[in-house]
C-alpha atoms as a PDB file:
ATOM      1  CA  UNK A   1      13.704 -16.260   3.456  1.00  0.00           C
ATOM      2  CA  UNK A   2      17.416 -15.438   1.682  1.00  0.00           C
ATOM      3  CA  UNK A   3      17.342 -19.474   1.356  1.00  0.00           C
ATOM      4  CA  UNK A   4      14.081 -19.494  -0.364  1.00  0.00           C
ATOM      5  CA  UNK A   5      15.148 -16.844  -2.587  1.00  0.00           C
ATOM      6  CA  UNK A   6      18.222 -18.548  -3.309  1.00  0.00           C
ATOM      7  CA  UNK A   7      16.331 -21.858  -4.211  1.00  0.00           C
ATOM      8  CA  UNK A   8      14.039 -19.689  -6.535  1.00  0.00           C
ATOM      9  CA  UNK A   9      17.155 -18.411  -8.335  1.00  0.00           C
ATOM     10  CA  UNK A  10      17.669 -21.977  -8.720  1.00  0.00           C
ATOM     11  CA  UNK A  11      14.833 -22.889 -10.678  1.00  0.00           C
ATOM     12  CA  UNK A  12      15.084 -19.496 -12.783  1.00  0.00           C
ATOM     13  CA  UNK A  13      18.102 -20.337 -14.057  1.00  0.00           C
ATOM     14  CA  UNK A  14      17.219 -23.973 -14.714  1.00  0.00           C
ATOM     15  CA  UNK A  15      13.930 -23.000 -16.706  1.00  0.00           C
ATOM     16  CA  UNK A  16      16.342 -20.849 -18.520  1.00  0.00           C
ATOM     17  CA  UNK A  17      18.835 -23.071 -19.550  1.00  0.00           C
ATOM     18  CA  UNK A  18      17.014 -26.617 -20.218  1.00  0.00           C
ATOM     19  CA  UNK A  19      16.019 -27.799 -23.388  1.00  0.00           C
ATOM     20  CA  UNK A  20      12.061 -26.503 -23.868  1.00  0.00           C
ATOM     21  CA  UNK A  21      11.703 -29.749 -25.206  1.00  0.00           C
ATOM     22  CA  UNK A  22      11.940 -31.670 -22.174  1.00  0.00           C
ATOM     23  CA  UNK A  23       8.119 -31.967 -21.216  1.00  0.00           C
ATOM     24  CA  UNK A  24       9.049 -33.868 -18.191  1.00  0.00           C
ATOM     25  CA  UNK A  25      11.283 -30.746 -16.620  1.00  0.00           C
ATOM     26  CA  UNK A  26       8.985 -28.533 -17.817  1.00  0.00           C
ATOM     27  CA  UNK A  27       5.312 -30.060 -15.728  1.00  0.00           C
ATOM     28  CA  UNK A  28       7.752 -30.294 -12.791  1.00  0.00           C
ATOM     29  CA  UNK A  29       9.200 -26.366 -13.058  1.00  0.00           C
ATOM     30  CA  UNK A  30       5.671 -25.362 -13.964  1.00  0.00           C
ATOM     31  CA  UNK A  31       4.267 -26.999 -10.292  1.00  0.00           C
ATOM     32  CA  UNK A  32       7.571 -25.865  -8.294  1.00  0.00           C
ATOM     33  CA  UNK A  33       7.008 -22.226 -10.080  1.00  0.00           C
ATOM     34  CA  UNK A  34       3.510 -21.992  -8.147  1.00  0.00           C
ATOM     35  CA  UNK A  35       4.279 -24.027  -5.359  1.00  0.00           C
ATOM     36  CA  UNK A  36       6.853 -21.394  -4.715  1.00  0.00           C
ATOM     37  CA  UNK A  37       4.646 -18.748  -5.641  1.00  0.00           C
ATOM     38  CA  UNK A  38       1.585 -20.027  -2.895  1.00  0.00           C
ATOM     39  CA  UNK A  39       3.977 -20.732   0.009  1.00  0.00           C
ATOM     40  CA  UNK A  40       6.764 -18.109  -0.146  1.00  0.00           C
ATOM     41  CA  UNK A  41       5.449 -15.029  -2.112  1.00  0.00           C
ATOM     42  CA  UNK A  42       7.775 -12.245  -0.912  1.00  0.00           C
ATOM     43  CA  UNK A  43      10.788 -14.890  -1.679  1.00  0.00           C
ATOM     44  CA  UNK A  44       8.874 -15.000  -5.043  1.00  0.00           C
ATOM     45  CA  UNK A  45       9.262 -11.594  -5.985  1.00  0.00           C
ATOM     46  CA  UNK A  46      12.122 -10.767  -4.712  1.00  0.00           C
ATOM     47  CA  UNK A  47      13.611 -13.822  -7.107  1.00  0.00           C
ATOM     48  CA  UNK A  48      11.426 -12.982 -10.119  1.00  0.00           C
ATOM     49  CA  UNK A  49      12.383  -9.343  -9.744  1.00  0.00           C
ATOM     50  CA  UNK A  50      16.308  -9.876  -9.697  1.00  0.00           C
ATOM     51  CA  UNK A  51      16.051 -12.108 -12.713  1.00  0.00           C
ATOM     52  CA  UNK A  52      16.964 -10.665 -16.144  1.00  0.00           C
ATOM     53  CA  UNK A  53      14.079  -9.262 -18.269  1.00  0.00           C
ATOM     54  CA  UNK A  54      14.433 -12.854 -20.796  1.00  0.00           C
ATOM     55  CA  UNK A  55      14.495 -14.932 -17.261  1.00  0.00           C
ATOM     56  CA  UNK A  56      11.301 -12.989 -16.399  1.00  0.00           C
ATOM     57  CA  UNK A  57       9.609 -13.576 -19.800  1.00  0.00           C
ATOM     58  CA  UNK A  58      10.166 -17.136 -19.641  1.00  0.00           C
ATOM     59  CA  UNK A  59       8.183 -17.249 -15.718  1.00  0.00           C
ATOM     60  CA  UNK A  60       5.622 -15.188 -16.824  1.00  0.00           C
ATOM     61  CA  UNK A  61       5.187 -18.192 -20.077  1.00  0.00           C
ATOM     62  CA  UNK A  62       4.865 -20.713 -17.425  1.00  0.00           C
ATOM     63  CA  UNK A  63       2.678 -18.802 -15.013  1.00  0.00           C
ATOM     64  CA  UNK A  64       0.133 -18.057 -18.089  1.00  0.00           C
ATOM     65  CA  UNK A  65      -0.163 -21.969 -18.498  1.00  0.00           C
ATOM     66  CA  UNK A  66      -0.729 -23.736 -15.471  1.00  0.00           C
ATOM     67  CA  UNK A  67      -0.122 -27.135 -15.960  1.00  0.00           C
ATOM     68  CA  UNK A  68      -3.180 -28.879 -14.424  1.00  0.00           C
ATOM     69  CA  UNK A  69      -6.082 -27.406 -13.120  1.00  0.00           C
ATOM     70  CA  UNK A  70      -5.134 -28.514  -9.232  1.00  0.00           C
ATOM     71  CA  UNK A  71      -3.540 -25.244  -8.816  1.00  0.00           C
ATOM     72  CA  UNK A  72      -5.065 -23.079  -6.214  1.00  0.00           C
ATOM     73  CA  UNK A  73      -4.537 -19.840  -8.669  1.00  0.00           C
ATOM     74  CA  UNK A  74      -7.160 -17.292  -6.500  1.00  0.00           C
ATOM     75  CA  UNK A  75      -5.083 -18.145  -3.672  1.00  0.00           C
ATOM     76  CA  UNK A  76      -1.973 -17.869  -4.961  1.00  0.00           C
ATOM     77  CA  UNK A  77      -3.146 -14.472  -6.784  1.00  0.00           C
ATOM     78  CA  UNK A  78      -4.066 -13.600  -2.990  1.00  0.00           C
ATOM     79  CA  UNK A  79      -0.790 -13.951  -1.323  1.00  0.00           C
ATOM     80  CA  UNK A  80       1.141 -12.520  -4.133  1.00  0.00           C
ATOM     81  CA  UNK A  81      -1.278  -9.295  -3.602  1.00  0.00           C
ATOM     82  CA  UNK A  82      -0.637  -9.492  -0.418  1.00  0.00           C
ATOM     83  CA  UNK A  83       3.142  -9.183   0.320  1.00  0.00           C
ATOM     84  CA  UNK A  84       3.830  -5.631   1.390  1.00  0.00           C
ATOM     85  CA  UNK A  85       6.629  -4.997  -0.116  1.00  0.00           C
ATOM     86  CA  UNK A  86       5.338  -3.690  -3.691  1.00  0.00           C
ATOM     87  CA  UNK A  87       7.633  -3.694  -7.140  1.00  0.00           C
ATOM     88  CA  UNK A  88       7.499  -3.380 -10.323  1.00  0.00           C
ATOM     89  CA  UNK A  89       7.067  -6.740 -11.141  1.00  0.00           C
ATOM     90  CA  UNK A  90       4.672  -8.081  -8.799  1.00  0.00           C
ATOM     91  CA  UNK A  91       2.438  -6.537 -11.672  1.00  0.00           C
ATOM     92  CA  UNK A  92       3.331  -8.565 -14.033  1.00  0.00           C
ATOM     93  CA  UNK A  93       3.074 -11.864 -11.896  1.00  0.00           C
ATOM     94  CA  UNK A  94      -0.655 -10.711 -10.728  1.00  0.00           C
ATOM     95  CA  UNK A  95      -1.312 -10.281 -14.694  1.00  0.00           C
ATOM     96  CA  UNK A  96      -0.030 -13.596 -15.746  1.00  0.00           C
ATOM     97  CA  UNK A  97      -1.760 -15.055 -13.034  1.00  0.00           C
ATOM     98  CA  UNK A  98      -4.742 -13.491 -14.008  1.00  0.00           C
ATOM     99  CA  UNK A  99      -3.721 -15.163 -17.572  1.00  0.00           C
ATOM    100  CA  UNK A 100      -3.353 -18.711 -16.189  1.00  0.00           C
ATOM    101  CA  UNK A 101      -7.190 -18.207 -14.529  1.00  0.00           C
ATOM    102  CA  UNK A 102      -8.812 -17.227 -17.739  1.00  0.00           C
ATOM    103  CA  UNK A 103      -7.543 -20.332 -19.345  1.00  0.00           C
ATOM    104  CA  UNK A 104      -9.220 -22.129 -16.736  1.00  0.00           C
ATOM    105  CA  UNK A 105     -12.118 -19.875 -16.673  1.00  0.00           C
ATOM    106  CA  UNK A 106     -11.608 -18.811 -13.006  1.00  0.00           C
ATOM    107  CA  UNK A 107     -11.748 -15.187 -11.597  1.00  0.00           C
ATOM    108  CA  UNK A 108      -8.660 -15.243  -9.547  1.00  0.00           C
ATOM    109  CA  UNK A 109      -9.089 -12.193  -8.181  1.00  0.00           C
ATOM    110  CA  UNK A 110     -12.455 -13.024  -6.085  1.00  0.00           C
END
């Protein structure tokens, strides 16, 4: 898990630091972000919760606009929920999830 963490970090800091500009980075960050997200939750949190509070604000902007419609955002909002070990932030991913599904007009939480 440590590795998945680490590669998490990765992307973080590369969402922070590119140029917003690039469209191209930023459909491919925006499909890792939730690919991440859906297959390795905990690893999720854990990253998103040891980023700095900018790092965080700039996830939470991608998570509230999903890139395409193909992403499975109820189950996603499902395995985020259902990581045991709870913090602070795994609030605010379940809220900008919730976000990204109203935009799409779909009740992630059913």
């Amino acid at each position: 898990m440590e590795a998945k963490t680490d590669e998490i970090n990765k992307l973080i800091n590369d969402i922070r630091t590119t140029n917003p500009n690039n469209v191209e980075f930023g459909e491919e960050s925006n499909e890792q972000l939730y690919f991440f997200a859906e297959k390795f939750p905990k690893s999720f949190i854990i990253a998103f919760d040891n980023s700095n509070e900018n790092s965080q604000q700039l996830i939470i902007e991608e998570l509230e606009t999903p890139i395409h419609d193909m992403i499975d955002l109820p189950l996603i909002y499902q395995r985020i929920i259902s990581v045991k070990e709870k913090v602070d932030s795994t609030g605010k991913i379940l809220e900008a999830i919730k976000v990204a599904g109203g935009k799409l007009n779909i009740d992630v939480t059913k």
